[in-house]
PDBML (XML) file of the C-alpha atoms, coordinates in Angstrom:
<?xml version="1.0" encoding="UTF-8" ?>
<PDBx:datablock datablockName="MODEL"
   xmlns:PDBx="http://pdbml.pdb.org/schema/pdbx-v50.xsd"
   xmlns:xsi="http://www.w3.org/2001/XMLSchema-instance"
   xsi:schemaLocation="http://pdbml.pdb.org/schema/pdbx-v50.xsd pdbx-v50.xsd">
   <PDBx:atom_siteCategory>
      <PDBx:atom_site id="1">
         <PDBx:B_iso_or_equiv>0.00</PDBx:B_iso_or_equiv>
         <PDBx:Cartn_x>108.061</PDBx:Cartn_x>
         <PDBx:Cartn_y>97.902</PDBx:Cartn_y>
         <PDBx:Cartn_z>110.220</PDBx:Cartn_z>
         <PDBx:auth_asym_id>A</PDBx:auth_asym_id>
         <PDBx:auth_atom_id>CA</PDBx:auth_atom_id>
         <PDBx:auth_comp_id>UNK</PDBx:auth_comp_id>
         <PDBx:auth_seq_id>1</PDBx:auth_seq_id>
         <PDBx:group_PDB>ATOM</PDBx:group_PDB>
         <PDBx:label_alt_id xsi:nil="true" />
         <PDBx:label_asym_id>A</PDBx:label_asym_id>
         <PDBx:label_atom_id>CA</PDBx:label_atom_id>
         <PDBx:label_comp_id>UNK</PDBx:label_comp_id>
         <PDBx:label_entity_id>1</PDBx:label_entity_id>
         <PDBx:label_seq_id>1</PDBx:label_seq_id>
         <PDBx:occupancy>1.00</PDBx:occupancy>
         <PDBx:pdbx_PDB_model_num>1</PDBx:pdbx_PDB_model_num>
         <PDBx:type_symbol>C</PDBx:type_symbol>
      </PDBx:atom_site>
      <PDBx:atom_site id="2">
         <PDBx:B_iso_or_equiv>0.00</PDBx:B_iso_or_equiv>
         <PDBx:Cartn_x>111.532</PDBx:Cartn_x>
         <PDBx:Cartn_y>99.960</PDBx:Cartn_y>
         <PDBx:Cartn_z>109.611</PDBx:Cartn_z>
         <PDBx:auth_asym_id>A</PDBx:auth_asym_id>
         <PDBx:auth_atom_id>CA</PDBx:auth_atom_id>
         <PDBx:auth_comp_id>UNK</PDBx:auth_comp_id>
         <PDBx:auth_seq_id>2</PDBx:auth_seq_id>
         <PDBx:group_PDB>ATOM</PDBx:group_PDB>
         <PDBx:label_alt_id xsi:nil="true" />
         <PDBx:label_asym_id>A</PDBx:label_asym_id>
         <PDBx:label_atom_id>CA</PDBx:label_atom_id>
         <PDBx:label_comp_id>UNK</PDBx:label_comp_id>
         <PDBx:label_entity_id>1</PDBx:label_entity_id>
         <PDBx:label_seq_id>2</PDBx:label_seq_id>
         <PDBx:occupancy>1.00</PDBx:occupancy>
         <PDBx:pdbx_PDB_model_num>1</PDBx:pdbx_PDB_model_num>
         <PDBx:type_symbol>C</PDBx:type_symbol>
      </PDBx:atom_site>
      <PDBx:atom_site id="3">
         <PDBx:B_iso_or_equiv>0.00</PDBx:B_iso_or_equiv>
         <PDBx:Cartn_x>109.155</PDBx:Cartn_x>
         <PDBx:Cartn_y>103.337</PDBx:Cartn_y>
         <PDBx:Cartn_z>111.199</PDBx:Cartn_z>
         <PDBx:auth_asym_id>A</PDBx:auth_asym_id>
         <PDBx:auth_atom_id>CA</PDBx:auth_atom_id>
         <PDBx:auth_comp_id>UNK</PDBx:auth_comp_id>
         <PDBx:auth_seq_id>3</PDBx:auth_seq_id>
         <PDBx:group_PDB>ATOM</PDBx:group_PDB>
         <PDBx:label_alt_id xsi:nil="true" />
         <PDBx:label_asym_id>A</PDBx:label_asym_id>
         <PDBx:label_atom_id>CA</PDBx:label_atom_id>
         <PDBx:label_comp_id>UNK</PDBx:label_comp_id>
         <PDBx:label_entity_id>1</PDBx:label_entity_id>
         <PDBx:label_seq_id>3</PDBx:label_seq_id>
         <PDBx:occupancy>1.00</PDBx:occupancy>
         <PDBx:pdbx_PDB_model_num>1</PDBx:pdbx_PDB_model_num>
         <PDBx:type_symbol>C</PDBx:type_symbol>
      </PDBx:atom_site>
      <PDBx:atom_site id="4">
         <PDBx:B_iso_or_equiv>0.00</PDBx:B_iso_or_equiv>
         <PDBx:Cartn_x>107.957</PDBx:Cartn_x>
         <PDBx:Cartn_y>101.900</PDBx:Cartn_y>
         <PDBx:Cartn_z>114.437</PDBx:Cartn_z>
         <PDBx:auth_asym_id>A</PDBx:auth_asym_id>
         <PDBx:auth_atom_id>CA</PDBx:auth_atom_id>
         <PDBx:auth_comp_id>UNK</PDBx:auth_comp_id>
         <PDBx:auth_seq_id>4</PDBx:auth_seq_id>
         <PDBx:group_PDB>ATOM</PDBx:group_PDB>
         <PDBx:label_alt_id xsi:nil="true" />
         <PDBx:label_asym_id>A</PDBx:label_asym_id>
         <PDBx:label_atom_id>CA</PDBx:label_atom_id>
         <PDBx:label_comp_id>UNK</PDBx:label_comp_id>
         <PDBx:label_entity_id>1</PDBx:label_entity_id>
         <PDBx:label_seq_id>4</PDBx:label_seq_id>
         <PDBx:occupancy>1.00</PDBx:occupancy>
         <PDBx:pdbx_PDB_model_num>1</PDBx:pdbx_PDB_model_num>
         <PDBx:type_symbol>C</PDBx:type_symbol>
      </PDBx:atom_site>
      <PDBx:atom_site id="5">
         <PDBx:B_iso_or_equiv>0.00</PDBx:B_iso_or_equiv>
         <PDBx:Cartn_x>109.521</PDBx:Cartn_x>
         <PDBx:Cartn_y>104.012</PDBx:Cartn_y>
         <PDBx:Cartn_z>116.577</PDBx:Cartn_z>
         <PDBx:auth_asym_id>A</PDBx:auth_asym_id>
         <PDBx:auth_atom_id>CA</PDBx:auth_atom_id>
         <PDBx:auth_comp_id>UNK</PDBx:auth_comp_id>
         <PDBx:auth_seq_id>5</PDBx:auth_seq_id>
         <PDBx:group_PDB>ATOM</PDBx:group_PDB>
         <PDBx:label_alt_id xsi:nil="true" />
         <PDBx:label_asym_id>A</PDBx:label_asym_id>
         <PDBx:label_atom_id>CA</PDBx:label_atom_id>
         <PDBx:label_comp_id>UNK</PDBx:label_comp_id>
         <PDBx:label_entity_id>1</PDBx:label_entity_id>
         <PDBx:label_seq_id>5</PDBx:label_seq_id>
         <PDBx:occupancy>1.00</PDBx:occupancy>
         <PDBx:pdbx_PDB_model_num>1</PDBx:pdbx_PDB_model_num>
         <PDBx:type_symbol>C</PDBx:type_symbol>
      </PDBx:atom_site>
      <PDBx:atom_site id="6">
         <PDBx:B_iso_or_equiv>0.00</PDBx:B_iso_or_equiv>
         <PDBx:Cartn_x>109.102</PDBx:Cartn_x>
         <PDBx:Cartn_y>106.804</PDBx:Cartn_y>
         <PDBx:Cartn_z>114.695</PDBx:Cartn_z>
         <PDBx:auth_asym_id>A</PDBx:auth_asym_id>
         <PDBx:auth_atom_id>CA</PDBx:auth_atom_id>
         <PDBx:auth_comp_id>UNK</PDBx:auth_comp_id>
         <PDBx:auth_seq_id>6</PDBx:auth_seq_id>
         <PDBx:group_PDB>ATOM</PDBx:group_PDB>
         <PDBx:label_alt_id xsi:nil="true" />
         <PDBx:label_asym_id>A</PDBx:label_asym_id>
         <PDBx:label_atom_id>CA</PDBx:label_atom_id>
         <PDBx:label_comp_id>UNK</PDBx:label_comp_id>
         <PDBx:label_entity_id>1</PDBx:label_entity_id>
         <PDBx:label_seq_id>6</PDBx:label_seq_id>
         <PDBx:occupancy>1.00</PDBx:occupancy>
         <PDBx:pdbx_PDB_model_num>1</PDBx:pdbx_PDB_model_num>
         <PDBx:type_symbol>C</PDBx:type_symbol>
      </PDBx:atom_site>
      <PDBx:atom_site id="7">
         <PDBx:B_iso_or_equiv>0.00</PDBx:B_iso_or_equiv>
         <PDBx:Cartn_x>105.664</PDBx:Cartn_x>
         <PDBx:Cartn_y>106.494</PDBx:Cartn_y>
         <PDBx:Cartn_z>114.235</PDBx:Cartn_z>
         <PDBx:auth_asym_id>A</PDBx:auth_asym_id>
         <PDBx:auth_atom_id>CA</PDBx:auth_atom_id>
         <PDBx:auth_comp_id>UNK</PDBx:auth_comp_id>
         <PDBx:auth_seq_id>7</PDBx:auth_seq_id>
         <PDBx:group_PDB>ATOM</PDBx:group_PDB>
         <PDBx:label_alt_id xsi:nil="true" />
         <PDBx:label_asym_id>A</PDBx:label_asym_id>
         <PDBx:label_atom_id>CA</PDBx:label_atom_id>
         <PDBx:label_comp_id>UNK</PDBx:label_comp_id>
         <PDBx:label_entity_id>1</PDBx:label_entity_id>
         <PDBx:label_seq_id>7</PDBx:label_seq_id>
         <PDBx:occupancy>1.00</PDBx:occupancy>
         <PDBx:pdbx_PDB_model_num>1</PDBx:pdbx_PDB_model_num>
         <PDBx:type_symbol>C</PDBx:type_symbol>
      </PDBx:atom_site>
      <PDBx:atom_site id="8">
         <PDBx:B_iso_or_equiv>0.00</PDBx:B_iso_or_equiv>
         <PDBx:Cartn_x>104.823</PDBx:Cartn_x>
         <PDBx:Cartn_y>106.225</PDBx:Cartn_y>
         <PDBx:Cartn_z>118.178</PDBx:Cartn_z>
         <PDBx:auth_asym_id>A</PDBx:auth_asym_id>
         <PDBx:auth_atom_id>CA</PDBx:auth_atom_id>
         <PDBx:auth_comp_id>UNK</PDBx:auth_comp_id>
         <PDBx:auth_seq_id>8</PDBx:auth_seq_id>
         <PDBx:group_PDB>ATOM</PDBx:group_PDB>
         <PDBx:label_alt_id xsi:nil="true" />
         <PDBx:label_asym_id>A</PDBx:label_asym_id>
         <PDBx:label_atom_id>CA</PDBx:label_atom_id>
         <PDBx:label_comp_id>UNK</PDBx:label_comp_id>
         <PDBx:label_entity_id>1</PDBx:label_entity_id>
         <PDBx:label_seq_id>8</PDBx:label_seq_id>
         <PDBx:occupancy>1.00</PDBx:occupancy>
         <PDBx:pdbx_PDB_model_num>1</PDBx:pdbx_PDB_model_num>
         <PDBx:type_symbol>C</PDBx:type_symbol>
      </PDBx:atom_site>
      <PDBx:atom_site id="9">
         <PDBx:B_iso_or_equiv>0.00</PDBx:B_iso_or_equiv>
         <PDBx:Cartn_x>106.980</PDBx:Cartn_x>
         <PDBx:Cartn_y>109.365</PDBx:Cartn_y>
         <PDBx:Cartn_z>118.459</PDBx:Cartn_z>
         <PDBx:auth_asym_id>A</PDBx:auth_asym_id>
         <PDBx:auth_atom_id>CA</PDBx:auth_atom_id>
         <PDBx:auth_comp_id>UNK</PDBx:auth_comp_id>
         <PDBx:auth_seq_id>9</PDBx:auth_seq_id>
         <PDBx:group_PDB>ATOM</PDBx:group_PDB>
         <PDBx:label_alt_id xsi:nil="true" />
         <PDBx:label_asym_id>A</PDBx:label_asym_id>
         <PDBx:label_atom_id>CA</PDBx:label_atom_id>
         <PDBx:label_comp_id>UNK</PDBx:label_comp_id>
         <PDBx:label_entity_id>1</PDBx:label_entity_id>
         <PDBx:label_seq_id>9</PDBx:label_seq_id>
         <PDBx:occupancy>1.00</PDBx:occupancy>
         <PDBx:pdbx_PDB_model_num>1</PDBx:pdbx_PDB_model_num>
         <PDBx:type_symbol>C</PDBx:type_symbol>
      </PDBx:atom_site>
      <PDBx:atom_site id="10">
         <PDBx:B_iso_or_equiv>0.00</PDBx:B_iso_or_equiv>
         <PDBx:Cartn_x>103.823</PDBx:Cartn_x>
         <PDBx:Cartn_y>110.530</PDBx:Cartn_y>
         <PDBx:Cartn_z>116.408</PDBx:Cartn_z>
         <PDBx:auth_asym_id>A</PDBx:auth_asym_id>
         <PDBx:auth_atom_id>CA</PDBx:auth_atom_id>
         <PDBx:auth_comp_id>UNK</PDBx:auth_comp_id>
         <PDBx:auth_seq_id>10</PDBx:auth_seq_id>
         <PDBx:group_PDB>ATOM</PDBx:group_PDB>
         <PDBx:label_alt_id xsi:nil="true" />
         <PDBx:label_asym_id>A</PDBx:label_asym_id>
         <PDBx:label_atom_id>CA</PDBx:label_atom_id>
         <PDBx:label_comp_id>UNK</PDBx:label_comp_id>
         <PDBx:label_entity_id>1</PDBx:label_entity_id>
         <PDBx:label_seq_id>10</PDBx:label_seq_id>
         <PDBx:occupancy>1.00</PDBx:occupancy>
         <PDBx:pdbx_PDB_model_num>1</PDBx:pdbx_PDB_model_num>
         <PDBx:type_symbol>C</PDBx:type_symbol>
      </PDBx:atom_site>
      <PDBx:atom_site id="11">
         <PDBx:B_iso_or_equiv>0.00</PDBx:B_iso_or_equiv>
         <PDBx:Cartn_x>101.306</PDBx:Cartn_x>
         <PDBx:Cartn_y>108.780</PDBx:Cartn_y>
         <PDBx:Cartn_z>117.981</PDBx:Cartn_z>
         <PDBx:auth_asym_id>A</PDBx:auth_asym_id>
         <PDBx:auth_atom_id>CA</PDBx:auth_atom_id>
         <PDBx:auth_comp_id>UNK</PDBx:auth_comp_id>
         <PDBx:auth_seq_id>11</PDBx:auth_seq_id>
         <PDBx:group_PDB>ATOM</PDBx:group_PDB>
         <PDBx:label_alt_id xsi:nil="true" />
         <PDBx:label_asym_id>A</PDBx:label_asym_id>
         <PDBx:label_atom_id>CA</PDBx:label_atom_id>
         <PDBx:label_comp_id>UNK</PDBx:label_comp_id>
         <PDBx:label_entity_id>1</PDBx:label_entity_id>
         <PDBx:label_seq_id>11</PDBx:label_seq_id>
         <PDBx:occupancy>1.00</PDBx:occupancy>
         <PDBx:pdbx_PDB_model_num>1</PDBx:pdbx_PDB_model_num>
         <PDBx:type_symbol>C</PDBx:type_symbol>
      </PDBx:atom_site>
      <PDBx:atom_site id="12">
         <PDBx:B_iso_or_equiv>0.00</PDBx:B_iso_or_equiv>
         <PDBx:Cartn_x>100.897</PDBx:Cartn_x>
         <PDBx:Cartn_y>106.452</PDBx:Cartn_y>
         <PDBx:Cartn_z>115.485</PDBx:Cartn_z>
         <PDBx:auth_asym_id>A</PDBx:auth_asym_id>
         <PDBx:auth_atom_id>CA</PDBx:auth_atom_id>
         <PDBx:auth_comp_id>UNK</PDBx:auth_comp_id>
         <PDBx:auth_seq_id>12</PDBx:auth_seq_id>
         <PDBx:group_PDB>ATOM</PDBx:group_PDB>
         <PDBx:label_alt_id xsi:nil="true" />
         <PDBx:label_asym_id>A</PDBx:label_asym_id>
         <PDBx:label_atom_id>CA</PDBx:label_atom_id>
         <PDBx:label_comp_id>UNK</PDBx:label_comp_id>
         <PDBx:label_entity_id>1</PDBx:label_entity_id>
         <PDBx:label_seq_id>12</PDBx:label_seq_id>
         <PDBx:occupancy>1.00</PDBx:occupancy>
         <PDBx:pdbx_PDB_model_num>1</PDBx:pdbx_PDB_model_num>
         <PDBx:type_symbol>C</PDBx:type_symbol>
      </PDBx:atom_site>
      <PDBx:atom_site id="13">
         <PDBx:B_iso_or_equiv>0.00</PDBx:B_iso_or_equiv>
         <PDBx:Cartn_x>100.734</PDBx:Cartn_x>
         <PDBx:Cartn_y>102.240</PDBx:Cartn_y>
         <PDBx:Cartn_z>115.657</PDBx:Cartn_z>
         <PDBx:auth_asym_id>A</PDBx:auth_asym_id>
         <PDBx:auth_atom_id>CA</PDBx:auth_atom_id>
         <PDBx:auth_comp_id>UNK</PDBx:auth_comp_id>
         <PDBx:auth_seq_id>13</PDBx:auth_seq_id>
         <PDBx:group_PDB>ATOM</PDBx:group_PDB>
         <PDBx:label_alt_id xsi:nil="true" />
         <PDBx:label_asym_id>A</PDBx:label_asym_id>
         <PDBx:label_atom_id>CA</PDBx:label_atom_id>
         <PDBx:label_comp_id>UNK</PDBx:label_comp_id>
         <PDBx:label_entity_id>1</PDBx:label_entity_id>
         <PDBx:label_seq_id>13</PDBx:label_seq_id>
         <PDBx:occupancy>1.00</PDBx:occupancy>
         <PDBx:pdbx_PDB_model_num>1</PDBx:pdbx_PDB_model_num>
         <PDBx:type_symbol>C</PDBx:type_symbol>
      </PDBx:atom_site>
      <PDBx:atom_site id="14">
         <PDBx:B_iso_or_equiv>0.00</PDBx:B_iso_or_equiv>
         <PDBx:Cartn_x>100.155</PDBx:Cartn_x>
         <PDBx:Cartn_y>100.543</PDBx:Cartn_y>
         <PDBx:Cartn_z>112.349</PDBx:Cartn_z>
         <PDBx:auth_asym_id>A</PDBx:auth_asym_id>
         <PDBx:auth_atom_id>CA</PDBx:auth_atom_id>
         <PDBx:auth_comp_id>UNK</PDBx:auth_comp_id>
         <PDBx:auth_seq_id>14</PDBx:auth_seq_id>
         <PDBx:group_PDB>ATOM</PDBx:group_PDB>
         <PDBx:label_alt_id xsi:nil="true" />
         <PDBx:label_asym_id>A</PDBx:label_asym_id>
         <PDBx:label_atom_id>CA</PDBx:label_atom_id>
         <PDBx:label_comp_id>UNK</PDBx:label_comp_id>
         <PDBx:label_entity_id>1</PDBx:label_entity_id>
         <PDBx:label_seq_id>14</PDBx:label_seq_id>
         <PDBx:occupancy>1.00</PDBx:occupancy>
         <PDBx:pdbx_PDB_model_num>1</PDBx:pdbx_PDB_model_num>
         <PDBx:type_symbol>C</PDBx:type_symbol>
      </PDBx:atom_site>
      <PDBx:atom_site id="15">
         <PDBx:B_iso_or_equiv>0.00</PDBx:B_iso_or_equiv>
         <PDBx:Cartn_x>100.440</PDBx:Cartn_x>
         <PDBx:Cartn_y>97.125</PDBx:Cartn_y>
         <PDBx:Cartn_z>113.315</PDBx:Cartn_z>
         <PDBx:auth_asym_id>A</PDBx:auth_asym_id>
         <PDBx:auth_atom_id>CA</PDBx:auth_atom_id>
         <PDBx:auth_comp_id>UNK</PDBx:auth_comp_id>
         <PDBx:auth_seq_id>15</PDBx:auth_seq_id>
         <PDBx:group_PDB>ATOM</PDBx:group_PDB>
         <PDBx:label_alt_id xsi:nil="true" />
         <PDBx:label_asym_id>A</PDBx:label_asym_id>
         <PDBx:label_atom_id>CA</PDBx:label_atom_id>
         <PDBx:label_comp_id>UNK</PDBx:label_comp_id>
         <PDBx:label_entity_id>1</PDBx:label_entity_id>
         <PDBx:label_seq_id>15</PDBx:label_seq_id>
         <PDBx:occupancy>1.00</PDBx:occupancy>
         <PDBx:pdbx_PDB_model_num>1</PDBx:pdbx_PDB_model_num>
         <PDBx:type_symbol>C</PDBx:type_symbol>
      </PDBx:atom_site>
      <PDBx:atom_site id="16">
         <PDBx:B_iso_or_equiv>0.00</PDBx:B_iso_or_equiv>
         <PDBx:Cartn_x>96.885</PDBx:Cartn_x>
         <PDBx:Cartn_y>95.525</PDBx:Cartn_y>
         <PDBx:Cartn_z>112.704</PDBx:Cartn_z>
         <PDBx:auth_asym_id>A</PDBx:auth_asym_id>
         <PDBx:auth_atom_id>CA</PDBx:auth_atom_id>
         <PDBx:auth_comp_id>UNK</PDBx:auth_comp_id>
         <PDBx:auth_seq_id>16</PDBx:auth_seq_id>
         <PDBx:group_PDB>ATOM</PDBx:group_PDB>
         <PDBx:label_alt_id xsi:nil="true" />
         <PDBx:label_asym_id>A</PDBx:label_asym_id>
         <PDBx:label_atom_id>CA</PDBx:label_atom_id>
         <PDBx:label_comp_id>UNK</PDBx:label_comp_id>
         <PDBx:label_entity_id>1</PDBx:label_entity_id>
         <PDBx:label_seq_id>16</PDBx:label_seq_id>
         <PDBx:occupancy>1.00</PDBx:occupancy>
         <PDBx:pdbx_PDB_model_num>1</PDBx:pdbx_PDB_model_num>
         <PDBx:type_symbol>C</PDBx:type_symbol>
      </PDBx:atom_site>
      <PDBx:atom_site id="17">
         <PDBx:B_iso_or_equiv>0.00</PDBx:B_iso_or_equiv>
         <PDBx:Cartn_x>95.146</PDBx:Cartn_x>
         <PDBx:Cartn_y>94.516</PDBx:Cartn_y>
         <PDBx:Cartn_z>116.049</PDBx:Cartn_z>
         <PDBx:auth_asym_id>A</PDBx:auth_asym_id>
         <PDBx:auth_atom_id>CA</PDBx:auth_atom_id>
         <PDBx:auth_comp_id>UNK</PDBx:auth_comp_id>
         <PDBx:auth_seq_id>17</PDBx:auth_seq_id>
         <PDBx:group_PDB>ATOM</PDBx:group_PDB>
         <PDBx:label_alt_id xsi:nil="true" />
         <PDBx:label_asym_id>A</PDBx:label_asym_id>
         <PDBx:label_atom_id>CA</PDBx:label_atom_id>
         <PDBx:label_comp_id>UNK</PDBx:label_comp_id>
         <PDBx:label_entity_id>1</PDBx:label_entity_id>
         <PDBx:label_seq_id>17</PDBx:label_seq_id>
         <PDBx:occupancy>1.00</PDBx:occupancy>
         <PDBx:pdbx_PDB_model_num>1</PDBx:pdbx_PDB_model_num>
         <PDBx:type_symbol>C</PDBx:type_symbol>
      </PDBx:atom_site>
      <PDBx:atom_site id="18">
         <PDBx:B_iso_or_equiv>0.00</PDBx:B_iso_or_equiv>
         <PDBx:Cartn_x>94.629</PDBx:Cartn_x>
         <PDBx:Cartn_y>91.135</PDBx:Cartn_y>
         <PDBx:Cartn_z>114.769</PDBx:Cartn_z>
         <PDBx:auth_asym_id>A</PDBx:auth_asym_id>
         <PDBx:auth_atom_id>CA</PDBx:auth_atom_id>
         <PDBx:auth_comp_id>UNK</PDBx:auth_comp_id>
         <PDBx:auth_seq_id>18</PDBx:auth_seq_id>
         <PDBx:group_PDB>ATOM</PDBx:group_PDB>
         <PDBx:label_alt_id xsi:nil="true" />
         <PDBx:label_asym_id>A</PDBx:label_asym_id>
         <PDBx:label_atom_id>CA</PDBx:label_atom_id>
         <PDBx:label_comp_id>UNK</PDBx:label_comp_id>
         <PDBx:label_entity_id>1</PDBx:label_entity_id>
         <PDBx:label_seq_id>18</PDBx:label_seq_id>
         <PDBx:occupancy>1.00</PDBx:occupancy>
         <PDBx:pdbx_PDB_model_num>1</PDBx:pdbx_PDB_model_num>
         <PDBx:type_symbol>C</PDBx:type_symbol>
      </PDBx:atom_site>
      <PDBx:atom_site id="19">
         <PDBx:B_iso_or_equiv>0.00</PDBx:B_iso_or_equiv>
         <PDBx:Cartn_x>98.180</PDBx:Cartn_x>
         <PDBx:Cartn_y>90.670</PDBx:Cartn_y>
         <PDBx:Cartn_z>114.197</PDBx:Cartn_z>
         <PDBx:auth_asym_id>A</PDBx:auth_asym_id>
         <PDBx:auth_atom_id>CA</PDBx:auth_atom_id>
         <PDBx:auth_comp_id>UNK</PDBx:auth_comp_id>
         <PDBx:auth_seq_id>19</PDBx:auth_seq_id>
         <PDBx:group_PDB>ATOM</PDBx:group_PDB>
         <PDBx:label_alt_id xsi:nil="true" />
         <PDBx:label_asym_id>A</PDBx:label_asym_id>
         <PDBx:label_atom_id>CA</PDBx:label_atom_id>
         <PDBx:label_comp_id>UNK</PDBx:label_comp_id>
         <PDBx:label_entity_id>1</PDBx:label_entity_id>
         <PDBx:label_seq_id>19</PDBx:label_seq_id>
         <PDBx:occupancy>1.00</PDBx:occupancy>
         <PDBx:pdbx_PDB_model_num>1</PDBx:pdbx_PDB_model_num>
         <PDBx:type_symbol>C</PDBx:type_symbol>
      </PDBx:atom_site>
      <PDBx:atom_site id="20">
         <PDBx:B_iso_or_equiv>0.00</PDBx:B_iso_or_equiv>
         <PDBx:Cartn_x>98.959</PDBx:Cartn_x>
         <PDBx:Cartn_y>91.531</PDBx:Cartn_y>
         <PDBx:Cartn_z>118.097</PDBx:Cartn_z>
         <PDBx:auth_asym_id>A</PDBx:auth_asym_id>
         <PDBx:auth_atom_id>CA</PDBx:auth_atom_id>
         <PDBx:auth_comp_id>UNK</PDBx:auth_comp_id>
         <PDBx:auth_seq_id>20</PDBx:auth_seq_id>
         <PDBx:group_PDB>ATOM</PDBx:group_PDB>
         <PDBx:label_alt_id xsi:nil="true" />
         <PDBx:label_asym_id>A</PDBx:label_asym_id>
         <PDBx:label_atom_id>CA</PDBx:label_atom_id>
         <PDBx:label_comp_id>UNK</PDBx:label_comp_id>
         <PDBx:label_entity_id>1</PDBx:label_entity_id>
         <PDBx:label_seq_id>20</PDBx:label_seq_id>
         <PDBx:occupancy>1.00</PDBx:occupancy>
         <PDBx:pdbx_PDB_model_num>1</PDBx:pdbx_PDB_model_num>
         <PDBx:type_symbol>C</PDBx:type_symbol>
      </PDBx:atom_site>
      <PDBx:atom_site id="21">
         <PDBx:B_iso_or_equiv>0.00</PDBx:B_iso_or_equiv>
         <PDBx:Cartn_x>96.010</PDBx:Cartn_x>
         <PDBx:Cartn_y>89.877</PDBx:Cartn_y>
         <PDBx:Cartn_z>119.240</PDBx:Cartn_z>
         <PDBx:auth_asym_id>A</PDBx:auth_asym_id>
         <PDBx:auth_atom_id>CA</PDBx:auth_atom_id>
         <PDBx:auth_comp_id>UNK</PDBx:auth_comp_id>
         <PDBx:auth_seq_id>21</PDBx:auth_seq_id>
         <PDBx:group_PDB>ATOM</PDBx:group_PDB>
         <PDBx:label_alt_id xsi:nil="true" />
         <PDBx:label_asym_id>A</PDBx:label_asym_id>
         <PDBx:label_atom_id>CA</PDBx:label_atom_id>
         <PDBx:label_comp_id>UNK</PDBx:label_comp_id>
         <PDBx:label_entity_id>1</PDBx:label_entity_id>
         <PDBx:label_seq_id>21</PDBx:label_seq_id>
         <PDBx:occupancy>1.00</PDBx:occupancy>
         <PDBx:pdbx_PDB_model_num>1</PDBx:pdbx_PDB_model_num>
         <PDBx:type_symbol>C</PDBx:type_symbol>
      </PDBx:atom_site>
      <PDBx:atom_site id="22">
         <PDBx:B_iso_or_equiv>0.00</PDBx:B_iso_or_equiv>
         <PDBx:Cartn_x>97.463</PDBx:Cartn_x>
         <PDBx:Cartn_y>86.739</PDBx:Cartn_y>
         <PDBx:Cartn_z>117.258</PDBx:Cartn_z>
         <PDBx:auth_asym_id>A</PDBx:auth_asym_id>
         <PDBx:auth_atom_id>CA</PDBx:auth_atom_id>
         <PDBx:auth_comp_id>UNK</PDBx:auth_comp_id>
         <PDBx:auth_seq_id>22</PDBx:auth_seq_id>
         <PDBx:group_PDB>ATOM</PDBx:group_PDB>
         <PDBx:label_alt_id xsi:nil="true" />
         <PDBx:label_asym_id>A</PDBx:label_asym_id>
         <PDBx:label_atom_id>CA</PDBx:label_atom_id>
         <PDBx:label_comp_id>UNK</PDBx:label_comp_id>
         <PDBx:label_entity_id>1</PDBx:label_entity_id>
         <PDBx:label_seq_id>22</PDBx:label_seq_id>
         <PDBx:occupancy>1.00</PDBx:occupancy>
         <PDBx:pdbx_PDB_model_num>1</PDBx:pdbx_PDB_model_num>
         <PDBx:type_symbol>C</PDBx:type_symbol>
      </PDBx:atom_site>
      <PDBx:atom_site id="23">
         <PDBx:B_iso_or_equiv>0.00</PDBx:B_iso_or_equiv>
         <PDBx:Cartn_x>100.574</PDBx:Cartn_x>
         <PDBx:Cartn_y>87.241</PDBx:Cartn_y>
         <PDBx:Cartn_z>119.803</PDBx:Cartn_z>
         <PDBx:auth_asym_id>A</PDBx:auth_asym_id>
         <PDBx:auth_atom_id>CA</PDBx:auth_atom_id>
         <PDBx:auth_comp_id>UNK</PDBx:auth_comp_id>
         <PDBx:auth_seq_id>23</PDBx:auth_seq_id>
         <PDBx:group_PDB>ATOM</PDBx:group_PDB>
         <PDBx:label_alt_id xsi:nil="true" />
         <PDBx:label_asym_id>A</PDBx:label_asym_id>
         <PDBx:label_atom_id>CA</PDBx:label_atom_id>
         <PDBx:label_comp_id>UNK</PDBx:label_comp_id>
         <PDBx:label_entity_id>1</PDBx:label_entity_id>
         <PDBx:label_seq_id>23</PDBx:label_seq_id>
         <PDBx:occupancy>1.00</PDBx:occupancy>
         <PDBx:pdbx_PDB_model_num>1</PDBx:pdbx_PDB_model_num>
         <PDBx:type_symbol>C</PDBx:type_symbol>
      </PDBx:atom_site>
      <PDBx:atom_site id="24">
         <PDBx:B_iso_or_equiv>0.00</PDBx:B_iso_or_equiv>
         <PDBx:Cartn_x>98.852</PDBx:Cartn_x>
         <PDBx:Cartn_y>87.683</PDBx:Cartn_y>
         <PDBx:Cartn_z>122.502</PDBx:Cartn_z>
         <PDBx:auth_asym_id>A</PDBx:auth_asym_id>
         <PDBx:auth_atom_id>CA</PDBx:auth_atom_id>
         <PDBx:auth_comp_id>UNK</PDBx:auth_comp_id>
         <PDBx:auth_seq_id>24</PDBx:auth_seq_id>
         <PDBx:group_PDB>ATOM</PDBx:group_PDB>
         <PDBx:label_alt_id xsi:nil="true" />
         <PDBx:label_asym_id>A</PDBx:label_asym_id>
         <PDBx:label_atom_id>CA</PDBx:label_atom_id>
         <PDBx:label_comp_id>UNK</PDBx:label_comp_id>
         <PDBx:label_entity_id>1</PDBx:label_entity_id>
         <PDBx:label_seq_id>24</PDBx:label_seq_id>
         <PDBx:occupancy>1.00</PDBx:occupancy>
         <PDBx:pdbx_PDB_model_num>1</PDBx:pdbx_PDB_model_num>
         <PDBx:type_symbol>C</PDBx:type_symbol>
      </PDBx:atom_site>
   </PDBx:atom_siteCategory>
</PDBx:datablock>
């Protein structure tokens, strides 16, 4: 949660798909 940004910088999205499929 603290990396997102720094993650897509990478690439990378670690959020599970249900969990943004949950919010639409």
């Amino acid at each position: 949660l603290r990396d997102l940004d720094e993650d897509a910088k990478r690439g990378r999205l670690y959020l599970p798909k249900e969990a943004l499929a949950g919010a639409g």
